[in-house]
Protein backbone atom coordinates (compact mmCIF):
# COMPACT_ATOMS: atom_id res chain seq x y z
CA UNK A 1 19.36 10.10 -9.21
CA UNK A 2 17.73 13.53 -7.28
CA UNK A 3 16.28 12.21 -3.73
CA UNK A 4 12.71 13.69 -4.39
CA UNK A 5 12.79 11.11 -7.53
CA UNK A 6 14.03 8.38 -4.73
CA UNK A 7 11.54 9.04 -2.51
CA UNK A 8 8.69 9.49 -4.99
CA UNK A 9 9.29 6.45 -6.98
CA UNK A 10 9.96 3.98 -3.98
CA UNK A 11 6.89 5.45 -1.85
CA UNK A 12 4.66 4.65 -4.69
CA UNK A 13 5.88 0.75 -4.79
CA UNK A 14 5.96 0.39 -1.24
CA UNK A 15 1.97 2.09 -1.10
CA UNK A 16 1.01 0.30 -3.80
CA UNK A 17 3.04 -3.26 -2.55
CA UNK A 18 0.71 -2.73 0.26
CA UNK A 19 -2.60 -2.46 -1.84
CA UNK A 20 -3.25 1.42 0.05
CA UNK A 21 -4.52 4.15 -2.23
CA UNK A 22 -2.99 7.93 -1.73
CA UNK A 23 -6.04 8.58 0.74
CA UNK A 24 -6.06 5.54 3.05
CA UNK A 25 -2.12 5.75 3.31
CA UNK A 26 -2.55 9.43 4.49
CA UNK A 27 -5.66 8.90 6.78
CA UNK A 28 -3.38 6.09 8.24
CA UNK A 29 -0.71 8.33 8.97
CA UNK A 30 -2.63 10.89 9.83
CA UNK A 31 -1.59 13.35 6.57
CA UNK A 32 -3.51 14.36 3.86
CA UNK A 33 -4.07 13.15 0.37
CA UNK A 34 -2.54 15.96 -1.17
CA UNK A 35 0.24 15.56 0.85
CA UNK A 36 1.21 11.72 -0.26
CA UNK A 37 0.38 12.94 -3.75
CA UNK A 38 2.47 16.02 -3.59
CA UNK A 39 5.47 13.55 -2.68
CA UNK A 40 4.81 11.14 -5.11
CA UNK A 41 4.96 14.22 -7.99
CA UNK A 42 7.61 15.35 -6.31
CA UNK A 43 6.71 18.66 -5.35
CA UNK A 44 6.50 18.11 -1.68
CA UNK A 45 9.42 17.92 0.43
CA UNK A 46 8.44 15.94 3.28
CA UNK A 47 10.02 15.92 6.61
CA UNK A 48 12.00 13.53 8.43
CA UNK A 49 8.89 12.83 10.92
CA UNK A 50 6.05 12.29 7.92
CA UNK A 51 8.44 9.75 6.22
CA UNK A 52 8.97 7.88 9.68
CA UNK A 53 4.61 7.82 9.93
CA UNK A 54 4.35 6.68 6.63
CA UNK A 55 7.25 4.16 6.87
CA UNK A 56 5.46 3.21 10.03
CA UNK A 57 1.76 2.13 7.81
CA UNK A 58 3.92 0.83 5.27
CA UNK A 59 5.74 -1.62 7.87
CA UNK A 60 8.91 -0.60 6.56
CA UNK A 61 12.17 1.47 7.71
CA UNK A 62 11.80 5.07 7.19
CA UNK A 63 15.33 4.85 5.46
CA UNK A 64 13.92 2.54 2.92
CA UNK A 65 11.89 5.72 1.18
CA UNK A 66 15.27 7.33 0.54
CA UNK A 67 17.14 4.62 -0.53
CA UNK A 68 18.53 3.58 -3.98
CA UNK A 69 16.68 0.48 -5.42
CA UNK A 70 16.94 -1.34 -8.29
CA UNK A 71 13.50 -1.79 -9.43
């Protein structure tokens, strides 16, 4: 499985596990809309440090956006 599909797929469960829309996970981690979006279409690359503040809202490990689940 590609790592953009990784990421995108398990950001959306872990937003959505935490009952935040696109916009109030970004204002949290101080990115913008577009920006979550973008990842969760998978036409954003995000960087090392925006996964770590998003992991950070989400209360989870930032390695837990790039890795493997069975869902």
């Amino acid at each position: 499985m590609d790592i953009l599909e990784v990421l995108s797929k398990n950001l959306r469960f872990y937003r959505k596990q935490a009952g935040l829309s696109q916009e109030a996970l970004a204002n949290a981690a101080g990115l913008h809309r577009t920006y979550i979006g973008g990842i969760e279409q998978r036409r954003v690359n995000a960087s090392a440090r925006n996964l770590q503040r998003i992991a950070s809202v989400l209360d989870i490990d930032a390695y837990q956006l790039i890795r493997p689940h069975e869902w």
